[in-house]
C-alpha atoms as a PDB file:
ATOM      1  CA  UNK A   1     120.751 129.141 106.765  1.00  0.00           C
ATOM      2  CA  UNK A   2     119.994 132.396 104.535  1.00  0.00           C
ATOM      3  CA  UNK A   3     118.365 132.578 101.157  1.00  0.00           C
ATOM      4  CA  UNK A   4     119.431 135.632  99.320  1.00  0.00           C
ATOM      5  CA  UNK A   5     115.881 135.663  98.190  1.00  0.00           C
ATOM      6  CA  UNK A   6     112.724 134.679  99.084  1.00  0.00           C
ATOM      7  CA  UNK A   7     109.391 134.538  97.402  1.00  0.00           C
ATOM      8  CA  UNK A   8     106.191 136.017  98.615  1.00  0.00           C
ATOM      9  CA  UNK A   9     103.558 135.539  95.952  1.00  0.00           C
ATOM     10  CA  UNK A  10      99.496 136.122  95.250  1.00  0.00           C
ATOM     11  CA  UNK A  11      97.993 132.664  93.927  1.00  0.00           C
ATOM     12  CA  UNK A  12      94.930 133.681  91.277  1.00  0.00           C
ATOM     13  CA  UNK A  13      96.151 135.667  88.326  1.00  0.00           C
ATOM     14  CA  UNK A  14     100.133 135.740  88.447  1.00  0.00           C
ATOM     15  CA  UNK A  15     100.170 131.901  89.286  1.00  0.00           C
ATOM     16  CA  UNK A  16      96.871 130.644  88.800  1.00  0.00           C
ATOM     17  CA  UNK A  17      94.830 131.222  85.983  1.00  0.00           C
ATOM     18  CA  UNK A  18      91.798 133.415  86.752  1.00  0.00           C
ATOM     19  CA  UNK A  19      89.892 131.162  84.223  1.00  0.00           C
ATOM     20  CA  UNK A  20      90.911 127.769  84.683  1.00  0.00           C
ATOM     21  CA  UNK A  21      91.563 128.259  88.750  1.00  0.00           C
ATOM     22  CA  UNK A  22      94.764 125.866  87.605  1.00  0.00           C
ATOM     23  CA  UNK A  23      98.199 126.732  87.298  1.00  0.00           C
ATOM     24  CA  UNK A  24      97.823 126.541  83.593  1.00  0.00           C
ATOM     25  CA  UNK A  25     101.517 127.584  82.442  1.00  0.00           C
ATOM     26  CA  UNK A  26     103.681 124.399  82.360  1.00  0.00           C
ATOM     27  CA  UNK A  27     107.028 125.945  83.804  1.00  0.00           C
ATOM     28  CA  UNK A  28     105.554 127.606  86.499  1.00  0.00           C
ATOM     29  CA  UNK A  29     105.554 124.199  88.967  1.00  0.00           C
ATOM     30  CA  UNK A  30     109.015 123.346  87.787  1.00  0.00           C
ATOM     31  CA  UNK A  31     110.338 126.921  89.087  1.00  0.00           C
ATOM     32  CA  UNK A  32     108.932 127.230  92.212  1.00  0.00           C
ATOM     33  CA  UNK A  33     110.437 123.612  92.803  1.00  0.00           C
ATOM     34  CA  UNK A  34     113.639 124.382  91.646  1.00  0.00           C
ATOM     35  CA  UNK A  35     113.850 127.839  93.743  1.00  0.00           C
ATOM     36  CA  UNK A  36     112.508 126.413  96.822  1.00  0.00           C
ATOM     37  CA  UNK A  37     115.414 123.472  96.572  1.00  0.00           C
ATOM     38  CA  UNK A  38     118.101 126.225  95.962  1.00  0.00           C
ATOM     39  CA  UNK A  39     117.053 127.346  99.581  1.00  0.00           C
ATOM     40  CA  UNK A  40     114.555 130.215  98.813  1.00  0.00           C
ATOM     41  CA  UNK A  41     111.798 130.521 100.732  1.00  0.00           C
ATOM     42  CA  UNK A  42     108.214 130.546  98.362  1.00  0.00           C
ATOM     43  CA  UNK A  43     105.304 131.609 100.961  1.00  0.00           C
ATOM     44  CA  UNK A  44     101.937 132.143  98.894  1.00  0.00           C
ATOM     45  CA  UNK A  45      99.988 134.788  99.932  1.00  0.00           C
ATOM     46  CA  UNK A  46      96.488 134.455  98.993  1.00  0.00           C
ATOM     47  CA  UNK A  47      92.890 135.241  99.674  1.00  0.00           C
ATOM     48  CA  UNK A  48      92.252 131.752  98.656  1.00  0.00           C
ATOM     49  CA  UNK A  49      91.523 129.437 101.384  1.00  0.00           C
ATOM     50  CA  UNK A  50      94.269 126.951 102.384  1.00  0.00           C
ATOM     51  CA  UNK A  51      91.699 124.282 101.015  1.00  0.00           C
ATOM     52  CA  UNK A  52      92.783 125.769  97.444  1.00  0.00           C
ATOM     53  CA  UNK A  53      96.409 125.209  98.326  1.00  0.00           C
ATOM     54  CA  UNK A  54      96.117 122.143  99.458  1.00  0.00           C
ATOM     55  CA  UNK A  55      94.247 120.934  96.746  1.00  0.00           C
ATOM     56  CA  UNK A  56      94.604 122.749  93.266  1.00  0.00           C
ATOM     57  CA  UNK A  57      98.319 124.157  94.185  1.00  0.00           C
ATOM     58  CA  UNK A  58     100.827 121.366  96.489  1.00  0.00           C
ATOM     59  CA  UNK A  59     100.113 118.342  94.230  1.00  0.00           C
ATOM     60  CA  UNK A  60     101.349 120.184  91.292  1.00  0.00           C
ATOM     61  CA  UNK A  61     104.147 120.963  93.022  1.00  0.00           C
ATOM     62  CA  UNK A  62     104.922 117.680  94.502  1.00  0.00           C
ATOM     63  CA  UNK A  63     104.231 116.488  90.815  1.00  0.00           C
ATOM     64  CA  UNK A  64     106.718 118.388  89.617  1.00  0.00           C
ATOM     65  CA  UNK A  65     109.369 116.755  92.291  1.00  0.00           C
ATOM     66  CA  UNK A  66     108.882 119.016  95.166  1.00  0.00           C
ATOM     67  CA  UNK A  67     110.702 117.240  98.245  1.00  0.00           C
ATOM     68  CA  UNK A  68     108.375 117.490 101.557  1.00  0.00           C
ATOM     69  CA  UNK A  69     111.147 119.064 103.563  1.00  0.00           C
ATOM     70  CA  UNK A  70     111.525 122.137 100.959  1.00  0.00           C
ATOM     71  CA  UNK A  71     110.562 125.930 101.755  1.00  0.00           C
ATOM     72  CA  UNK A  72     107.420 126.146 100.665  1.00  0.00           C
ATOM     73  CA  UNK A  73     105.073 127.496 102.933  1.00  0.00           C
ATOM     74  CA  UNK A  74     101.077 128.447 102.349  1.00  0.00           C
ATOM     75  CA  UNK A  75      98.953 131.690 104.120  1.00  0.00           C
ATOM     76  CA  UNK A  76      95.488 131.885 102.901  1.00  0.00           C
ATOM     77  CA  UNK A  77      92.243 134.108 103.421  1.00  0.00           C
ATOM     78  CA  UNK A  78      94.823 137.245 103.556  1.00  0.00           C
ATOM     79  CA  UNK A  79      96.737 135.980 106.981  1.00  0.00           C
ATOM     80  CA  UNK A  80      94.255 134.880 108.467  1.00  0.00           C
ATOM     81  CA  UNK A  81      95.108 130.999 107.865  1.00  0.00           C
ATOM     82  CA  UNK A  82      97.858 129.744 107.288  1.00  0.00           C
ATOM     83  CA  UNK A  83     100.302 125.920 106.704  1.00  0.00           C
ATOM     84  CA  UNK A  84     103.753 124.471 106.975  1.00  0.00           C
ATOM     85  CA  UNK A  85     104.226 120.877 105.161  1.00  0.00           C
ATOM     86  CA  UNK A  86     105.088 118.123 106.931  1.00  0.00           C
ATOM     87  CA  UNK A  87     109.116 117.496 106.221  1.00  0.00           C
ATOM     88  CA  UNK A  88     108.993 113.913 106.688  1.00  0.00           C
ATOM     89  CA  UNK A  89     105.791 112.819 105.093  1.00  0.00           C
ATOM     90  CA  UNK A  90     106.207 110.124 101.983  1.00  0.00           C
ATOM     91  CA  UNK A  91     105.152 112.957  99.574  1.00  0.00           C
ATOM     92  CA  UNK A  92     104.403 116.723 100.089  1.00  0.00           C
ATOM     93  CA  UNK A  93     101.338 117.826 102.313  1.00  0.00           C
ATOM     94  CA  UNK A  94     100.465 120.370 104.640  1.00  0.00           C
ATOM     95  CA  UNK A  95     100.389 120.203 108.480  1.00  0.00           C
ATOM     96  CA  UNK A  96      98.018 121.683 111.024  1.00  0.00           C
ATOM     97  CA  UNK A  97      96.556 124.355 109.756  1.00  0.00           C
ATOM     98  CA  UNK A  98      96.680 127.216 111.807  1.00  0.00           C
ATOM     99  CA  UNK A  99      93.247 129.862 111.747  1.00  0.00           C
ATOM    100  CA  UNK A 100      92.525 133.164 113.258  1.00  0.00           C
ATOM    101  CA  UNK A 101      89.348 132.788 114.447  1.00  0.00           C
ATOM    102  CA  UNK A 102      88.684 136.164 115.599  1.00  0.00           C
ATOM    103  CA  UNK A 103      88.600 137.614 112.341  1.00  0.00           C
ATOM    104  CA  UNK A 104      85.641 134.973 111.273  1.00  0.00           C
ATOM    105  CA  UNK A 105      82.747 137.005 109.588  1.00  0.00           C
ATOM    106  CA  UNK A 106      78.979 136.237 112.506  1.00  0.00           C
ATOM    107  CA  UNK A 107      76.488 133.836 111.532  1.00  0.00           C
ATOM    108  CA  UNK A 108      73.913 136.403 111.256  1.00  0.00           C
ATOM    109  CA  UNK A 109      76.632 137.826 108.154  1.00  0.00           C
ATOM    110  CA  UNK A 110      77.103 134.228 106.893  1.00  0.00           C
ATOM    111  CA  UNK A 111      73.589 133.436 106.533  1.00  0.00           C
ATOM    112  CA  UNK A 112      72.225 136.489 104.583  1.00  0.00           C
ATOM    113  CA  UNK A 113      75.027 137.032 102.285  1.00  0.00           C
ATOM    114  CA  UNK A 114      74.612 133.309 101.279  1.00  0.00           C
ATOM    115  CA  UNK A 115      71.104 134.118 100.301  1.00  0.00           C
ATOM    116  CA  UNK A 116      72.234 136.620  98.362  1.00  0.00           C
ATOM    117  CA  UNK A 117      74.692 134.231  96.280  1.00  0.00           C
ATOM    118  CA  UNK A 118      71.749 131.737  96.229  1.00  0.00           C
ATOM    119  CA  UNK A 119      70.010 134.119  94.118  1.00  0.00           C
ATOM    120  CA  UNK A 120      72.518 134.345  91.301  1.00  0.00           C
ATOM    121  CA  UNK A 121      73.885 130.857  91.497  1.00  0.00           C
ATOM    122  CA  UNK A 122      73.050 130.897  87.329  1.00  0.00           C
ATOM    123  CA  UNK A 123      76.666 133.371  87.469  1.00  0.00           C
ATOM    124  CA  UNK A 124      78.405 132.940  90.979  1.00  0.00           C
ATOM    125  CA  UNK A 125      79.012 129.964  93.922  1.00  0.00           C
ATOM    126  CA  UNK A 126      79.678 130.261  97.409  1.00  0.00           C
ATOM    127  CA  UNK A 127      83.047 129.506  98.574  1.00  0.00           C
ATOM    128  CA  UNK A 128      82.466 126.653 101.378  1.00  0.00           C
ATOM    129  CA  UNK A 129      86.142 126.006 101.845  1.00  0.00           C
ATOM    130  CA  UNK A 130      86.885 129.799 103.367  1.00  0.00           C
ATOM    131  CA  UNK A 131      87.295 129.816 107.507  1.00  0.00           C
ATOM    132  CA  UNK A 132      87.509 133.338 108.339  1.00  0.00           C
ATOM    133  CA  UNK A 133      86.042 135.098 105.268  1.00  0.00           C
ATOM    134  CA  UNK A 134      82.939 135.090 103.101  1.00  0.00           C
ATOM    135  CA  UNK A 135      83.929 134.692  99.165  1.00  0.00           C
ATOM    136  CA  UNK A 136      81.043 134.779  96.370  1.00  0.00           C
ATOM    137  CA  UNK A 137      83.151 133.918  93.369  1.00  0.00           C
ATOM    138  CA  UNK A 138      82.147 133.312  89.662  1.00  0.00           C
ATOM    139  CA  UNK A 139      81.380 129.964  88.147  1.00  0.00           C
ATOM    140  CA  UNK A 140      84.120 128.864  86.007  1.00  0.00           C
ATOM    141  CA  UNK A 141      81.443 128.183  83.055  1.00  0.00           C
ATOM    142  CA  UNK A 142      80.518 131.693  83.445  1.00  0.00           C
ATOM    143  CA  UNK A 143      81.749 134.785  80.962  1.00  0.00           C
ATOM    144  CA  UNK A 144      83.699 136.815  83.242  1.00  0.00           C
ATOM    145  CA  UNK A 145      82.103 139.819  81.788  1.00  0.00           C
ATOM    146  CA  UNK A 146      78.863 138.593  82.410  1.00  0.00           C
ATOM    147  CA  UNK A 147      79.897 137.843  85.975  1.00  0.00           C
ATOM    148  CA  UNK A 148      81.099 141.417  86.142  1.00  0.00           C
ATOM    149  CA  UNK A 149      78.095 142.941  85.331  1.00  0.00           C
ATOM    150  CA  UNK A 150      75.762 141.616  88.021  1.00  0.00           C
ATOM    151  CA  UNK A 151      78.811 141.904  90.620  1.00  0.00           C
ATOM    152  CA  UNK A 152      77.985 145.691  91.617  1.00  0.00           C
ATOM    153  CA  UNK A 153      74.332 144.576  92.570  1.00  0.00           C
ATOM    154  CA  UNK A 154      75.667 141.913  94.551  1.00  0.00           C
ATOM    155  CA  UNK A 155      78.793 144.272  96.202  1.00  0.00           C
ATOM    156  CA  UNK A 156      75.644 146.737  97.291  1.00  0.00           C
ATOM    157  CA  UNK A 157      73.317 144.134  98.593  1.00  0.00           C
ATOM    158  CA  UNK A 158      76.050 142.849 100.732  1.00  0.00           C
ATOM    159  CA  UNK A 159      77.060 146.674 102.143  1.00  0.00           C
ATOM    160  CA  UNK A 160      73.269 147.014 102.934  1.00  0.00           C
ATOM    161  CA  UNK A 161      73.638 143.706 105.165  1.00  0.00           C
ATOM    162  CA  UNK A 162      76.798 145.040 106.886  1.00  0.00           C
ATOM    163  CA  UNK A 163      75.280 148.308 107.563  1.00  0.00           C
ATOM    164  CA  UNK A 164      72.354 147.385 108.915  1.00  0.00           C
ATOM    165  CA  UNK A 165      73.948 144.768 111.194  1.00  0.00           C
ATOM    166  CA  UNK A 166      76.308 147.168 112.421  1.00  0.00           C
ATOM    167  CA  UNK A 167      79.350 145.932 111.321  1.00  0.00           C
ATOM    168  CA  UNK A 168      80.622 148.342 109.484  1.00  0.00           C
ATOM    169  CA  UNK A 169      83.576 149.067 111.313  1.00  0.00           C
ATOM    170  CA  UNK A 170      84.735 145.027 111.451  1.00  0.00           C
ATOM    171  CA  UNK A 171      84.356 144.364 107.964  1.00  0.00           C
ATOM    172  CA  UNK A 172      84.829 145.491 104.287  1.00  0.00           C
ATOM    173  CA  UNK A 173      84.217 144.541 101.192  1.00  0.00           C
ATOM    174  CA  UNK A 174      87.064 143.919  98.230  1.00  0.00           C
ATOM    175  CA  UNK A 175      85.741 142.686  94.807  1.00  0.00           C
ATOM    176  CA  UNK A 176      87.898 140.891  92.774  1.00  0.00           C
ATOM    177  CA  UNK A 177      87.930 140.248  89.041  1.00  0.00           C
ATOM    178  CA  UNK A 178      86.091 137.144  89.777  1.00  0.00           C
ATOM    179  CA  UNK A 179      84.975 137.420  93.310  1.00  0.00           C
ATOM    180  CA  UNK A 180      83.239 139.067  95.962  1.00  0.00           C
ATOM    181  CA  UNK A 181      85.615 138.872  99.312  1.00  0.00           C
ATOM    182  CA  UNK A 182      84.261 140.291 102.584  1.00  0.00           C
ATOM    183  CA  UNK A 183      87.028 139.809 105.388  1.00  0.00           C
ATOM    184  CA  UNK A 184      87.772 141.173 108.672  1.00  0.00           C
ATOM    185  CA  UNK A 185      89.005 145.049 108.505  1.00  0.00           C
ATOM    186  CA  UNK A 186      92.303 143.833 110.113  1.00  0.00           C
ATOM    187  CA  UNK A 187      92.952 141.047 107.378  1.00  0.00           C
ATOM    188  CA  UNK A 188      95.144 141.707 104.272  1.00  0.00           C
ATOM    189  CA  UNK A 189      98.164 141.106 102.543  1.00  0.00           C
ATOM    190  CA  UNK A 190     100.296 143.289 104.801  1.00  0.00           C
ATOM    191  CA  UNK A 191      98.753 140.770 107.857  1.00  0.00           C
ATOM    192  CA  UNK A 192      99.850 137.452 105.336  1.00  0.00           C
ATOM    193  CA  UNK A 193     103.467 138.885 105.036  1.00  0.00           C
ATOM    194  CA  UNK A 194     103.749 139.252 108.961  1.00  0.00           C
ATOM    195  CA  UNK A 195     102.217 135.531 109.059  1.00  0.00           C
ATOM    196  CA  UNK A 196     104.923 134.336 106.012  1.00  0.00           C
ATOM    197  CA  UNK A 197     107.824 135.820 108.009  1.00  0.00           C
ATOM    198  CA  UNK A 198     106.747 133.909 111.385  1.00  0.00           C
ATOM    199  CA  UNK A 199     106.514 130.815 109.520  1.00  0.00           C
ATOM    200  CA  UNK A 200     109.988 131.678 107.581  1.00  0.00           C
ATOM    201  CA  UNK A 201     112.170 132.520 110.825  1.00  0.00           C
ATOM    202  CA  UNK A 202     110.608 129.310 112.698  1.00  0.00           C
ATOM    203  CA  UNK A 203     113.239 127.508 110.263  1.00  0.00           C
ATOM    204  CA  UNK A 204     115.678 129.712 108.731  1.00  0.00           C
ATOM    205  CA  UNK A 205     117.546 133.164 108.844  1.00  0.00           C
ATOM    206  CA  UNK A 206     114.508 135.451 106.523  1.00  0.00           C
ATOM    207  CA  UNK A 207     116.563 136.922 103.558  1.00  0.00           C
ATOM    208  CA  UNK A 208     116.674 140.497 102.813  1.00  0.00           C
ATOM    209  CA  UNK A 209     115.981 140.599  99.492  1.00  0.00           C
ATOM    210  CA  UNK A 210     112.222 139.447  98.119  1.00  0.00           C
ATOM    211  CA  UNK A 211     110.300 138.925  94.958  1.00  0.00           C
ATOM    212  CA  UNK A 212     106.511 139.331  95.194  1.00  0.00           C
ATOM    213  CA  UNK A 213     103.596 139.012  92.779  1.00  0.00           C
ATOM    214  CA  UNK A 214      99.862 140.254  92.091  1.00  0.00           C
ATOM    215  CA  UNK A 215      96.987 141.180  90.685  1.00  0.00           C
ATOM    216  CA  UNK A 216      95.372 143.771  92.831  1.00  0.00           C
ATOM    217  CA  UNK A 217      95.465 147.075  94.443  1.00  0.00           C
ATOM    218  CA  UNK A 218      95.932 145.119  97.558  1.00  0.00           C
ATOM    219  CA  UNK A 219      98.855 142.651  96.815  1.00  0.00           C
ATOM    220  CA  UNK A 220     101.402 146.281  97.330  1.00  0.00           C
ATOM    221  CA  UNK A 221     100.528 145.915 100.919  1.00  0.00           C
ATOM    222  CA  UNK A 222     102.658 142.735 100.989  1.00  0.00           C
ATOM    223  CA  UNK A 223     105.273 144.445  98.879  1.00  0.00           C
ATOM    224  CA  UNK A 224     105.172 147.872 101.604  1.00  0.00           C
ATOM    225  CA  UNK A 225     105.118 145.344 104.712  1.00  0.00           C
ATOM    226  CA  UNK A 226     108.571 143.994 103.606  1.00  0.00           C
ATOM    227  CA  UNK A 227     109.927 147.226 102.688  1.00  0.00           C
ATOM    228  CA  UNK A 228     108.871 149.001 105.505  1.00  0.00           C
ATOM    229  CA  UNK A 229     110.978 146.258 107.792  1.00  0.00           C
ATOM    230  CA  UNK A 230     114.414 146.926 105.954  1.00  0.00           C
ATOM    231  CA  UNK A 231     114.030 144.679 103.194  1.00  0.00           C
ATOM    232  CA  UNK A 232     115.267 144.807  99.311  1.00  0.00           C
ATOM    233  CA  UNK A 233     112.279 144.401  97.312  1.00  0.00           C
ATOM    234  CA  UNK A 234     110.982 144.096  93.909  1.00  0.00           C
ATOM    235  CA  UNK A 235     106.811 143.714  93.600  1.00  0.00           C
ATOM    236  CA  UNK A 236     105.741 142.323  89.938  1.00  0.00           C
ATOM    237  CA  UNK A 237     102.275 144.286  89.434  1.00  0.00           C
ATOM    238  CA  UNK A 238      99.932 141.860  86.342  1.00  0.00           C
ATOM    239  CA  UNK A 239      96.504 143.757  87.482  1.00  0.00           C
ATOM    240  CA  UNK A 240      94.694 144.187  84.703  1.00  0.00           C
ATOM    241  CA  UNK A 241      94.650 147.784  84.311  1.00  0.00           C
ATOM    242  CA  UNK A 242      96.451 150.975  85.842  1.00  0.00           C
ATOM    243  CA  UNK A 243      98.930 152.421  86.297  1.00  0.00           C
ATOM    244  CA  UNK A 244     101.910 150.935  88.481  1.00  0.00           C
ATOM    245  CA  UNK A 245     101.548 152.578  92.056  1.00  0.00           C
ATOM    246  CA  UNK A 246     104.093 155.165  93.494  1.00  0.00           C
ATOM    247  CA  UNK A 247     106.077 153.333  95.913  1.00  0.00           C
ATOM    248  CA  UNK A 248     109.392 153.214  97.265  1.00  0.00           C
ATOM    249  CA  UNK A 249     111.015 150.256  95.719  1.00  0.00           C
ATOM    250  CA  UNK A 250     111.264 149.075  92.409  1.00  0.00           C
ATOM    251  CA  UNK A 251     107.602 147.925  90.601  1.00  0.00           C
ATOM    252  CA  UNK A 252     107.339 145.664  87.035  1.00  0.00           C
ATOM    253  CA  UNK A 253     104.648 146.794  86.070  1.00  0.00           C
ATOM    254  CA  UNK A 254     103.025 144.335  83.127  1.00  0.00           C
ATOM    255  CA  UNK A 255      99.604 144.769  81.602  1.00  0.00           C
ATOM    256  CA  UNK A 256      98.796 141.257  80.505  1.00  0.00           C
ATOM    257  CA  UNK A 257      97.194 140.812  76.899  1.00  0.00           C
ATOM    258  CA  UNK A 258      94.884 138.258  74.955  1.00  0.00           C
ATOM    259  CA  UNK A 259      97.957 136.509  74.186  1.00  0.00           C
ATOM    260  CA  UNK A 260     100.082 136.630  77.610  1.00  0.00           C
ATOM    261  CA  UNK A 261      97.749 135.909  80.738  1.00  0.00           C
ATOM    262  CA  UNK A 262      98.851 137.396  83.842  1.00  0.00           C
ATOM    263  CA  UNK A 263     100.025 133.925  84.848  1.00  0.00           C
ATOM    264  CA  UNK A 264     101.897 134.253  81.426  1.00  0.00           C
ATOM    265  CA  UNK A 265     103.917 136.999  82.493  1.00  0.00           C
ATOM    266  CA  UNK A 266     104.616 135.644  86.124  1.00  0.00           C
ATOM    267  CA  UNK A 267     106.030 132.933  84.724  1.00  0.00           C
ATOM    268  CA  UNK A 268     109.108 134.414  82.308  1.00  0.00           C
ATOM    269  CA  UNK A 269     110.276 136.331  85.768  1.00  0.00           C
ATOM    270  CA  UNK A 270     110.137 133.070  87.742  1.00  0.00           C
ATOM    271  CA  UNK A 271     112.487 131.723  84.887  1.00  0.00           C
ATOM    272  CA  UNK A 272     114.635 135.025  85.375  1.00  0.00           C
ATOM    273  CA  UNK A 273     115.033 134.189  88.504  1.00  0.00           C
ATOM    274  CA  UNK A 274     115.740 130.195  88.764  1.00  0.00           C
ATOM    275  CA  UNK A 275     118.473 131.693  86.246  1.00  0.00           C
ATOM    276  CA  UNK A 276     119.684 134.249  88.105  1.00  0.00           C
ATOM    277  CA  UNK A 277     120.423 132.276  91.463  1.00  0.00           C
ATOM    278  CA  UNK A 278     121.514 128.947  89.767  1.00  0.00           C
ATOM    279  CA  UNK A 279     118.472 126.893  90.539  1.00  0.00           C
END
């Protein structure tokens, strides 16, 4: 079997509101059902941890009517983890989940940027559910632009622990709009669309033609991976500011607005296509 499209998208911000950590829009469950039961592949792609997925993302699905034996596939922490569901189970759920170890962050890392997030805990928790990253991420209760302004403090405090225990070279440090990530150097969205098209061609022909989503500077790498391996793609840019990158394939580039979240505008193009294939 062959799709003629699959979808490879970013979780917070085009599908999950960056405030509520929900998928907040009402039609964009439905979709995603009805384009994984046409036969395209949806593989989320996220720096969230498969925890997330399991918990805040599936059930909506499967409350929306998503059959266990559908397409649907879930890579977290940037490739580094990642899920298939379990075709026969009474209602959708996700199977072993698969981790990279190797890329997991040392103890000695662990321990003192957790002190670190202990300190602001007023603005910021740490992410216990993450396997193979650290993640400092802003209460929900919190002002984002309150969070934002004690988050460049917190970004140096943790490059002073990675210096001086030598690990510079292993890991980096990506702030988010409402997180602090620090993941292995080798991590990234261009490692999650390698780990999406194992899990893909395990059960069908991967189509040539893809649709992905973000909110970051990073979320292109998923877009280039696919691109650079022969495929047709269109990448749907919602970052909050800039300018849309200069890339080889087509980019929508959307800055979302106090009245149409980023989540907002992911949703009218997974209407566009459900449409466009028949779903």
């Amino acid at each position: 079997m062959t799709s003629p499209l699959g979808l490879l998208l970013d979780v917070d911000g085009p599908l999950a509101s960056t405030v509520t950590r929900t998928l907040r829009v009402p039609s964009i469950a439905p979709d995603l059902v009805a384009l994984a039961h046409a036969g395209a592949p949806v593989v989320f792609n996220t720096g969230r941890s498969h925890a997330f997925l399991v918990d805040r993302v599936i059930p909506v699905l499967a409350d929306a009517g998503l059959r266990p034996d559908a397409p649907v596939w879930g890579v977290g922490e940037k490739g580094a983890t990642w899920f298939s569901l379990v075709p026969d189970a009474p209602r959708p759920e996700a199977g072993e989940v698969g981790a990279a170890t190797e890329l997991s962050p040392p103890r000695a890392l662990l321990e003192r940027v957790r002190a670190l997030a202990a300190r602001e805990d007023r603005l910021m928790f740490w992410d216990e559910t993450k396997e193979t990253m650290i993640s400092v991420e802003q209460n929900v209760d919190v002002a984002n632009e309150d969070y934002l302004a004690a988050q460049p403090e917190l970004v140096a405090a943790c490059q002073d622990v990675i210096d001086d225990l030598g690990l510079g070279d292993e890991f980096h440090i990506v702030p988010t709009i409402i997180s602090v990530d620090i993941e292995h150097v080798t991590a990234g969205k261009a490692l999650g669309a390698a780990r999406a098209l194992e899990l893909v061609a395990a059960r069908m022909t991967p189509p040539a033609r893809w649709f992905t989503a973000g909110d970051s500077p990073g979320d292109y790498d998923m877009a280039t991976w696919l691109h650079d391996r022969g495929d047709e793609v269109t990448h749907l840019d919602v970052r909050p500011t800039g300018a849309a990158h200069d890339v080889p394939y087509p980019v929508i580039r959307e800055l979302p607005t106090a009245d149409r979240a980023e989540d907002d505008v992911t949703a009218a193009h997974l209407a566009r296509l459900r449409a466009e294939i028949g779903a």
